[in-house]
PDB file of N, CA and C in Angstrom:
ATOM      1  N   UNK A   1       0.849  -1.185   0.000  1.00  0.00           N
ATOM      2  CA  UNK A   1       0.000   0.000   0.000  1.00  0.00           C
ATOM      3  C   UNK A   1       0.894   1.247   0.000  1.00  0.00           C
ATOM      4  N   UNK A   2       0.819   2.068  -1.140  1.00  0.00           N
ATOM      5  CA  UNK A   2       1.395   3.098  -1.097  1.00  0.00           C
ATOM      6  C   UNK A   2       0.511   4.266  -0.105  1.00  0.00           C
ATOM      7  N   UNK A   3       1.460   5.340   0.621  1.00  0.00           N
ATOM      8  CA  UNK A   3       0.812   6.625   1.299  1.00  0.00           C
ATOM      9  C   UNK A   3       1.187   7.927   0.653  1.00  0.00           C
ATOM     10  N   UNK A   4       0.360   8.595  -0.067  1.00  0.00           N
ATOM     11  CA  UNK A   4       0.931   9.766  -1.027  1.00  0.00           C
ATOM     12  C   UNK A   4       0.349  11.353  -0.592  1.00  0.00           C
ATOM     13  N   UNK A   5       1.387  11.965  -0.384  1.00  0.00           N
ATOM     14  CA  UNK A   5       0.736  13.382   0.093  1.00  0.00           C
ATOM     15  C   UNK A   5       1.265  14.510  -1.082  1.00  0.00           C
ATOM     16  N   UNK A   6       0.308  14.733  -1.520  1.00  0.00           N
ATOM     17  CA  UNK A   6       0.399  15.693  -2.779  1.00  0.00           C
ATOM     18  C   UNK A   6       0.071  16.977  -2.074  1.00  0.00           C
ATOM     19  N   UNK A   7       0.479  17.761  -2.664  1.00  0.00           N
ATOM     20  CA  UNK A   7       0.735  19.466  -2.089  1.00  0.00           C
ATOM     21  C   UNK A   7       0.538  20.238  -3.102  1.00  0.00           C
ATOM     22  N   UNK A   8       0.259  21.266  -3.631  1.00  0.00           N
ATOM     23  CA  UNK A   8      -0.117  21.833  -4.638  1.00  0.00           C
ATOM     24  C   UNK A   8       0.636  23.343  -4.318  1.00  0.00           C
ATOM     25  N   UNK A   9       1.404  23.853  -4.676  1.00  0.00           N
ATOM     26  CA  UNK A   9       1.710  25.633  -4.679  1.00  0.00           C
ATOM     27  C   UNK A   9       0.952  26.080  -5.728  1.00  0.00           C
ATOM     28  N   UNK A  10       0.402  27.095  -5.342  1.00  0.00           N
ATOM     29  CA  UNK A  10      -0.849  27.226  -6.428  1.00  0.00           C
ATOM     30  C   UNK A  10      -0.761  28.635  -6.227  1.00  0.00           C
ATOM     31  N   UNK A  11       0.179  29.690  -7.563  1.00  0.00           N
ATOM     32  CA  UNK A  11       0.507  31.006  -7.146  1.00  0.00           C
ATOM     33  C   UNK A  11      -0.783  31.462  -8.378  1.00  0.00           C
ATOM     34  N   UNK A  12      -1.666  32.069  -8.201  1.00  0.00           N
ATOM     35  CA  UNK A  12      -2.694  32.868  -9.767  1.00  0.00           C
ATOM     36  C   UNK A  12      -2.644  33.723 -10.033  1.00  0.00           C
ATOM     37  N   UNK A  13      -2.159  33.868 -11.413  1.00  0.00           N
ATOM     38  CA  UNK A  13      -1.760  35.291 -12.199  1.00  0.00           C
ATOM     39  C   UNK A  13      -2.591  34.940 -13.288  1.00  0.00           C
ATOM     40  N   UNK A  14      -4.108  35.546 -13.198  1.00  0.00           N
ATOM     41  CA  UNK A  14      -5.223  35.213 -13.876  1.00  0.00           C
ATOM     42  C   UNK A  14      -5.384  33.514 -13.906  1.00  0.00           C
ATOM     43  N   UNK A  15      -5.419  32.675 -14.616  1.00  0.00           N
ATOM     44  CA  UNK A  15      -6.135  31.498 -14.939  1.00  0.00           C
ATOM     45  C   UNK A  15      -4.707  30.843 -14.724  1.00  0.00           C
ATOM     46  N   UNK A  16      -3.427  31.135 -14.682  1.00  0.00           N
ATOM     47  CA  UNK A  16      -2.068  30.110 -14.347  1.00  0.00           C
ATOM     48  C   UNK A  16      -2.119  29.270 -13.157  1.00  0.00           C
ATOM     49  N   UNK A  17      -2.158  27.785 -13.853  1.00  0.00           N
ATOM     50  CA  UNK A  17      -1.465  27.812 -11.986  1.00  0.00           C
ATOM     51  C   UNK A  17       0.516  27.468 -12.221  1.00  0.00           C
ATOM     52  N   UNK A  18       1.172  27.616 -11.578  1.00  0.00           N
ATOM     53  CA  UNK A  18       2.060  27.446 -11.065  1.00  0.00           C
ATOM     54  C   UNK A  18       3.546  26.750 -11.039  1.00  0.00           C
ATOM     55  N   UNK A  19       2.952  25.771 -10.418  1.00  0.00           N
ATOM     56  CA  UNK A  19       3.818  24.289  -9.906  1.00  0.00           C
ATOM     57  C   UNK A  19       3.464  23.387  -8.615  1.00  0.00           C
ATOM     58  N   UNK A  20       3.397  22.339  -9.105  1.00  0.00           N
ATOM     59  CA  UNK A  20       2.669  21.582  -8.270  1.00  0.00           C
ATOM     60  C   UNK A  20       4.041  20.609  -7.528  1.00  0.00           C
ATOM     61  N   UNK A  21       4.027  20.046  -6.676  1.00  0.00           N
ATOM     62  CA  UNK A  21       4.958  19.315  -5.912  1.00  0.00           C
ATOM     63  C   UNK A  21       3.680  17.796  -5.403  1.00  0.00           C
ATOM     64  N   UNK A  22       4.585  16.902  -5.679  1.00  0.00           N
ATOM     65  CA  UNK A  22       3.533  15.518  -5.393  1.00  0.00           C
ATOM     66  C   UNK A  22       5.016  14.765  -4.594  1.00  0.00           C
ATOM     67  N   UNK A  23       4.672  13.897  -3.657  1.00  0.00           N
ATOM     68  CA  UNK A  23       4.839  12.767  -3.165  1.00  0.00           C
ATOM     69  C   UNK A  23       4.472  11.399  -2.745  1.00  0.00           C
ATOM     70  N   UNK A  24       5.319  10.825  -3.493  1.00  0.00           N
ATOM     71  CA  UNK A  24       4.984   8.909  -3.370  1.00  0.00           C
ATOM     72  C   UNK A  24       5.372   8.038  -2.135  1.00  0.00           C
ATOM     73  N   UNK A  25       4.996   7.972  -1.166  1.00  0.00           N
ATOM     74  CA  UNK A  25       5.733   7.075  -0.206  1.00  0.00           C
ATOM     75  C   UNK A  25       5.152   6.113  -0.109  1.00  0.00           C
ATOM     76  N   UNK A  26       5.719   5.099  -0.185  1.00  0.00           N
ATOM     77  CA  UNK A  26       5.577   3.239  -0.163  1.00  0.00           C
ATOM     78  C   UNK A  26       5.372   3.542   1.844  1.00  0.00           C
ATOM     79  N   UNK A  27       4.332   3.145   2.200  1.00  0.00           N
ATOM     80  CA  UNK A  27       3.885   2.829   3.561  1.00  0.00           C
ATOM     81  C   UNK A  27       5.042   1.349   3.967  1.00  0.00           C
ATOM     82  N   UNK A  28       5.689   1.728   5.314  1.00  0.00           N
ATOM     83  CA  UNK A  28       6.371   0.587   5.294  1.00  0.00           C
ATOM     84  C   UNK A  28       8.156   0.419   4.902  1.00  0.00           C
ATOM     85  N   UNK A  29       8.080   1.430   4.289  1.00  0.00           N
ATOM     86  CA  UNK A  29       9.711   1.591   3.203  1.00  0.00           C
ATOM     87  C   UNK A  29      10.392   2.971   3.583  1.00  0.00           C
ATOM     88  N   UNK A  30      11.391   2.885   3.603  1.00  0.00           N
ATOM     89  CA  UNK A  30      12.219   4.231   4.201  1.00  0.00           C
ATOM     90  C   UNK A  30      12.303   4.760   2.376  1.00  0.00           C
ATOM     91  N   UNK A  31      11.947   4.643   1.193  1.00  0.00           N
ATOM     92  CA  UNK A  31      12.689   5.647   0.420  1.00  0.00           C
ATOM     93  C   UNK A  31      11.065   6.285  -0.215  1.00  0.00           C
ATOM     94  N   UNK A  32      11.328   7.221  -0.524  1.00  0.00           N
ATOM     95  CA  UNK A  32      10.393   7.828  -1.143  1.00  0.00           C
ATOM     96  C   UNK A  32      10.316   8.697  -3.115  1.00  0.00           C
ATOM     97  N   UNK A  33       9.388   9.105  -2.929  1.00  0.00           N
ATOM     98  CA  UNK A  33       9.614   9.779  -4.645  1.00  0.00           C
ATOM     99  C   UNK A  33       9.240  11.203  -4.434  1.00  0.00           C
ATOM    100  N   UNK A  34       9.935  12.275  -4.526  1.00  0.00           N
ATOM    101  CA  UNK A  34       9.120  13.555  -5.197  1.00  0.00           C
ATOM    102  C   UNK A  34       9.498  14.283  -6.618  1.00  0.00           C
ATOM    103  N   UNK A  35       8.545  14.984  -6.447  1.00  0.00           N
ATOM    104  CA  UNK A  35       8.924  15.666  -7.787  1.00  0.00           C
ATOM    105  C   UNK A  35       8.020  17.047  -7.775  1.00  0.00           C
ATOM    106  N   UNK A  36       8.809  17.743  -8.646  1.00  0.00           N
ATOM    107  CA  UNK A  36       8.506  19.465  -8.507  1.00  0.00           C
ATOM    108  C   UNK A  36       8.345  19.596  -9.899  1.00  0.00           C
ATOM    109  N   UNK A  37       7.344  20.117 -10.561  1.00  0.00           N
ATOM    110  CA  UNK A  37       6.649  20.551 -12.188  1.00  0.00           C
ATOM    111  C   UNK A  37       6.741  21.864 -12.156  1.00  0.00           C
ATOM    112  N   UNK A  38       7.239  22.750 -12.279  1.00  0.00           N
ATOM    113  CA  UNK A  38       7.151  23.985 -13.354  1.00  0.00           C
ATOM    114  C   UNK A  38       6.033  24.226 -14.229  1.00  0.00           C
ATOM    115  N   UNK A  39       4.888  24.568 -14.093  1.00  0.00           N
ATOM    116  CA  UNK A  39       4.067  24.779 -15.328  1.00  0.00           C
ATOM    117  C   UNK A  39       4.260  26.383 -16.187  1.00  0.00           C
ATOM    118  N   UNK A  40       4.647  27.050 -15.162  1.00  0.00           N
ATOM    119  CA  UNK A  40       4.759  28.433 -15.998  1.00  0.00           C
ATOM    120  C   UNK A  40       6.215  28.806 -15.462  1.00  0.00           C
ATOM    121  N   UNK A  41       7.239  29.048 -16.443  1.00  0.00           N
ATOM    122  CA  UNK A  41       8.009  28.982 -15.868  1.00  0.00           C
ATOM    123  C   UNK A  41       8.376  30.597 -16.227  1.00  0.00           C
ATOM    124  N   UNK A  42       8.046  31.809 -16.381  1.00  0.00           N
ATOM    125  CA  UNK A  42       7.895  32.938 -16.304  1.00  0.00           C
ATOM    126  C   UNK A  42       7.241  33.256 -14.905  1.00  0.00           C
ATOM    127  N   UNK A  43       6.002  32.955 -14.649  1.00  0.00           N
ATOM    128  CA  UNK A  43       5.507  32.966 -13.419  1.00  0.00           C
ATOM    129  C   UNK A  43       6.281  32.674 -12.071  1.00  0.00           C
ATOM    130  N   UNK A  44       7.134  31.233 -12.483  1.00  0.00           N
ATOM    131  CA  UNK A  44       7.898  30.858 -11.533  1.00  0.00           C
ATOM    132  C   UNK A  44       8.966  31.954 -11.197  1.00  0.00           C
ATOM    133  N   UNK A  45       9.578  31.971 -12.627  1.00  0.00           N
ATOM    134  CA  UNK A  45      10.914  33.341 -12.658  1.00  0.00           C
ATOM    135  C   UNK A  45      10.512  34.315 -11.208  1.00  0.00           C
ATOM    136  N   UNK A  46       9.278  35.014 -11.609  1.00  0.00           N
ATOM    137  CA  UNK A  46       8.972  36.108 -11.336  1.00  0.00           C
ATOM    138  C   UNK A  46       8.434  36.096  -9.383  1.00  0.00           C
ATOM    139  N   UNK A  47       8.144  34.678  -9.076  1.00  0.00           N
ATOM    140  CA  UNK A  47       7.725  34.409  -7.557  1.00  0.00           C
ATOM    141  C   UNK A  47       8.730  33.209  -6.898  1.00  0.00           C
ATOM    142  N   UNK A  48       9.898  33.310  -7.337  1.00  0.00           N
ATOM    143  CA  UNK A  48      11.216  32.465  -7.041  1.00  0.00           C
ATOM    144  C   UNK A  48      10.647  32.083  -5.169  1.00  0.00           C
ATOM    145  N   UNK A  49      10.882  33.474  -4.537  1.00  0.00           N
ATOM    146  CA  UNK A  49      10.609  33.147  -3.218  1.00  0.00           C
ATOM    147  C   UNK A  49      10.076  32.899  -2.138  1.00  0.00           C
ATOM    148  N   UNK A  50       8.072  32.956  -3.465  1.00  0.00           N
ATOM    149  CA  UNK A  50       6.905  32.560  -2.551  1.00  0.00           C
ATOM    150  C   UNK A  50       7.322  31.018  -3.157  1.00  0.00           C
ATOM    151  N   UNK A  51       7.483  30.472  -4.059  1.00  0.00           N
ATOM    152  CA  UNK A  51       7.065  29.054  -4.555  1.00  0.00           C
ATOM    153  C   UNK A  51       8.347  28.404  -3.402  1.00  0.00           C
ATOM    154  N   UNK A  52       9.767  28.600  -3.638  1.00  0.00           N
ATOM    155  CA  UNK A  52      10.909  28.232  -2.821  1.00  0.00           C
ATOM    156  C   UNK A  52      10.412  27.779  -0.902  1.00  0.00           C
ATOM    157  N   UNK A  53       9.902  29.091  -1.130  1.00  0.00           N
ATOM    158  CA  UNK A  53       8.885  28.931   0.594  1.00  0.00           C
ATOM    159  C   UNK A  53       8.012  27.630   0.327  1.00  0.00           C
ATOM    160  N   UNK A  54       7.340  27.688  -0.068  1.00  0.00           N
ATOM    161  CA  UNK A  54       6.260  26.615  -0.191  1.00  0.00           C
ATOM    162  C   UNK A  54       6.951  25.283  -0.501  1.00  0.00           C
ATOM    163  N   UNK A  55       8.004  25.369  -1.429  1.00  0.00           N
ATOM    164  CA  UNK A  55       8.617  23.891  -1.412  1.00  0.00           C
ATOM    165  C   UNK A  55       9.626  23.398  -0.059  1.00  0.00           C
ATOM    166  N   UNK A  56       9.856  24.487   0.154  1.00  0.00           N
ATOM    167  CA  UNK A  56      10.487  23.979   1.457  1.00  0.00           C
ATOM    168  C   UNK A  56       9.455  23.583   2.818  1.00  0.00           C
ATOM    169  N   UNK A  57       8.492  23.933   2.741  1.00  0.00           N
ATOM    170  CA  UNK A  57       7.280  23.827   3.949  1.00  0.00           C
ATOM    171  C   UNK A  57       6.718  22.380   3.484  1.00  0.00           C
ATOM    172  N   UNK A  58       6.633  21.997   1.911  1.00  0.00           N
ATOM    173  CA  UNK A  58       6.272  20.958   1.018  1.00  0.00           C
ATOM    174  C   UNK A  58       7.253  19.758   2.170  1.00  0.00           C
ATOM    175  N   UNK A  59       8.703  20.198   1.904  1.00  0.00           N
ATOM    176  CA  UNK A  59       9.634  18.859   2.085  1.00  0.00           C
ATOM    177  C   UNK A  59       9.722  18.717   3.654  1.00  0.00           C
ATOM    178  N   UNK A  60       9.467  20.002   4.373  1.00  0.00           N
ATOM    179  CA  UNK A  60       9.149  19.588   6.239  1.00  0.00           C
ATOM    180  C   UNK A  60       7.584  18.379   6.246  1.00  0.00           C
ATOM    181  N   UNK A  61       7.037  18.810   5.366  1.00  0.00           N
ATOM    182  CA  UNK A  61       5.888  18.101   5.906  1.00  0.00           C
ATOM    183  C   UNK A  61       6.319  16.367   5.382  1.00  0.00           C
ATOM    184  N   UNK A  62       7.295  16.086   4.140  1.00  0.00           N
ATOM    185  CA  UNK A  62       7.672  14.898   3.462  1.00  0.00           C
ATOM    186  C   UNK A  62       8.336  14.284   4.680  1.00  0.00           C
ATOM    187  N   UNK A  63       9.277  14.710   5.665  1.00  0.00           N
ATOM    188  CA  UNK A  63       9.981  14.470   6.467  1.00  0.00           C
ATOM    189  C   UNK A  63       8.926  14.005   7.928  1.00  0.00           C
ATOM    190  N   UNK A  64       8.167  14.881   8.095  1.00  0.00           N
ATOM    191  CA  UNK A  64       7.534  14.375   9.222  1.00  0.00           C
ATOM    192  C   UNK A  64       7.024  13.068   8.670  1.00  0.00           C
ATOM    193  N   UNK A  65       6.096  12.491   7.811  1.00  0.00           N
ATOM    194  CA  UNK A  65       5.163  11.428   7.099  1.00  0.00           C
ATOM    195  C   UNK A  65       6.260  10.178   7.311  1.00  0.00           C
ATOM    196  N   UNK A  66       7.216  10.595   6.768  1.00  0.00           N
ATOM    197  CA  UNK A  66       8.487   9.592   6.504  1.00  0.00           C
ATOM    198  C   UNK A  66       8.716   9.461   7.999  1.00  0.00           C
ATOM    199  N   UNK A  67       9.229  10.277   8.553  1.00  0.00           N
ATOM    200  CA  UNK A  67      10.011   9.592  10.109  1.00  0.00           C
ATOM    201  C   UNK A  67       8.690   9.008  11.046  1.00  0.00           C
ATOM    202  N   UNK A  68       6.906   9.551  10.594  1.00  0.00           N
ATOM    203  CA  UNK A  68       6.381   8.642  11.452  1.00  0.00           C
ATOM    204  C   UNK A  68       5.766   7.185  11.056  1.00  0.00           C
ATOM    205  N   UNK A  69       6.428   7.055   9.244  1.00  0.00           N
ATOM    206  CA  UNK A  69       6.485   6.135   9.207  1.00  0.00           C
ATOM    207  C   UNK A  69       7.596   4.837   9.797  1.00  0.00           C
ATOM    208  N   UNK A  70       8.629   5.451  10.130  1.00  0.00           N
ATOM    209  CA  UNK A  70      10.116   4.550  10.894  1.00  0.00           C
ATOM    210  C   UNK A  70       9.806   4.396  12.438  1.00  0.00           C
ATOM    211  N   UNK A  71       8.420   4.749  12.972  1.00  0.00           N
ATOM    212  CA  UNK A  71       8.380   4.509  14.131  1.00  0.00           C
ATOM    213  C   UNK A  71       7.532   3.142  14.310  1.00  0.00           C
TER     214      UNK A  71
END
């Protein structure tokens, strides 16, 4: 059984969204999958340090899921 916590940064400059951040964790297994999409990557250019924030708040929350899975 996989446990997957998908997160969405969702910055709107009219109808754009963003970049989305998803995670795969195998319930049970210390390794995991993420991945970070770019959909507008002008948009991104231009909000480097709201999206950066959000991926980093993204990978605290990957870390908690994971270590209470090792308990």
């Amino acid at each position: 059984m996989r446990q997957s916590l998908i997160w969405l940064s969702l910055i709107w400059k009219g109808v754009d969204r963003l970049t989305s951040f998803n995670v795969s964790i195998p319930q049970g297994e210390r390794n995991s999958s993420v991945s970070r999409n770019i959909i507008n990557q002008d948009i991104y250019d231009a909000n480097k340090t709201e999206v950066r924030a959000d991926e980093s708040e993204f990978q605290s929350k990957v870390y908690e899921v994971e270590d209470g899975l090792l308990q």
